[in-house]
N, C-alpha and C. Protein backbone atom coordinates (compact mmCIF):
# COMPACT_ATOMS: atom_id res chain seq x y z
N UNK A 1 24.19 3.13 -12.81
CA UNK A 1 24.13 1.73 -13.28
C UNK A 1 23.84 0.80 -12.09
N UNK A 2 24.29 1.28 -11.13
CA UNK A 2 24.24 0.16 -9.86
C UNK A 2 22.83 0.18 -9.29
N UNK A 3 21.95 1.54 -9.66
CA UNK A 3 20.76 1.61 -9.52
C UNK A 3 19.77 0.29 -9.16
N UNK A 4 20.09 -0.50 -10.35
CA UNK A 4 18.93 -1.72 -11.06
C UNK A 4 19.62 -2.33 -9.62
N UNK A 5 20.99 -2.86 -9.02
CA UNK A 5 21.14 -3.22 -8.06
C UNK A 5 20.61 -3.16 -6.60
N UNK A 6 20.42 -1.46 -6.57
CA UNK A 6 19.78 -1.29 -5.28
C UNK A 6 17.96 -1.04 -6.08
N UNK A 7 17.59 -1.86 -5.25
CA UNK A 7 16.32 -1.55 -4.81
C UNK A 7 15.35 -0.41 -3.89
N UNK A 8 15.89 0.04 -3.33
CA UNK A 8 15.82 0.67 -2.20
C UNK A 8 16.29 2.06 -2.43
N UNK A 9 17.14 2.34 -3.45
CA UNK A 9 17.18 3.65 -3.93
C UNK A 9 17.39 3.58 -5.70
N UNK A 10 16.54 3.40 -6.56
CA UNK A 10 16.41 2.82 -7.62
C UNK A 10 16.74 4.52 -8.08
N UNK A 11 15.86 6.22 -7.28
CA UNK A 11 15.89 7.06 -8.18
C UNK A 11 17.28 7.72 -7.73
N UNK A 12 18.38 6.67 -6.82
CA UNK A 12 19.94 7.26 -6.51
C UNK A 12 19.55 8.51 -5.58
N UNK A 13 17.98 8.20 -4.71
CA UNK A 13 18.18 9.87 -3.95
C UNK A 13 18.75 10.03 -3.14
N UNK A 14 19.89 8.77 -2.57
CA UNK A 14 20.49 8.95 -1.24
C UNK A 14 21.76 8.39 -1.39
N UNK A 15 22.75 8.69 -2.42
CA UNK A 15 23.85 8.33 -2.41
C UNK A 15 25.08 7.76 -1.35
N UNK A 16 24.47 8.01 -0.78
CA UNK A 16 25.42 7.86 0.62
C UNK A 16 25.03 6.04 1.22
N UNK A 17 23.48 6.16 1.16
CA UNK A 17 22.80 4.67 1.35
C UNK A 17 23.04 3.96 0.12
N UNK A 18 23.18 4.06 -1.08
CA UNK A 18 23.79 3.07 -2.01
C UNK A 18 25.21 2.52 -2.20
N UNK A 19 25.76 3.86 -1.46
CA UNK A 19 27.60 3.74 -1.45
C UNK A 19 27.70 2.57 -0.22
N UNK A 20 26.90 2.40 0.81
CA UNK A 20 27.27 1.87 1.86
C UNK A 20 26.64 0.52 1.69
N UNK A 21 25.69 0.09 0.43
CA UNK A 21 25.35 -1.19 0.40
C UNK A 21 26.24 -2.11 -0.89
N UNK A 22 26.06 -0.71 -1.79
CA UNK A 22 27.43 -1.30 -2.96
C UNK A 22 28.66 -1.09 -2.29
N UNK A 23 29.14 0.07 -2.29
CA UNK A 23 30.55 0.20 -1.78
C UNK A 23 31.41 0.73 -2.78
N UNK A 24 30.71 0.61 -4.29
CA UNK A 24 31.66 1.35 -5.72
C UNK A 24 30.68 2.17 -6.36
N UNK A 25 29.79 2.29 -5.67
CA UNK A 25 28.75 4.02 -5.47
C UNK A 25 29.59 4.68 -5.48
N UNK A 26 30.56 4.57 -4.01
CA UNK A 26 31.27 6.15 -3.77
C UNK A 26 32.47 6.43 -4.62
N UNK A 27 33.03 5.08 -4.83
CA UNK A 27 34.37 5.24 -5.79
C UNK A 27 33.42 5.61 -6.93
């Protein structure tokens, strides 16, 4: 869901880079 948020990893291929710009990626 947070997808539409990041831009930059829209297909979630780097979980680690979405957790660290959202931050409730990783939770």
């Amino acid at each position: 869901m947070s997808d539409a948020a990041v831009p930059e990893a829209p297909v979630s291929t780097e979980p680690q880079v979405a957790a660290g710009e959202n931050g409730e990626s990783a939770a």
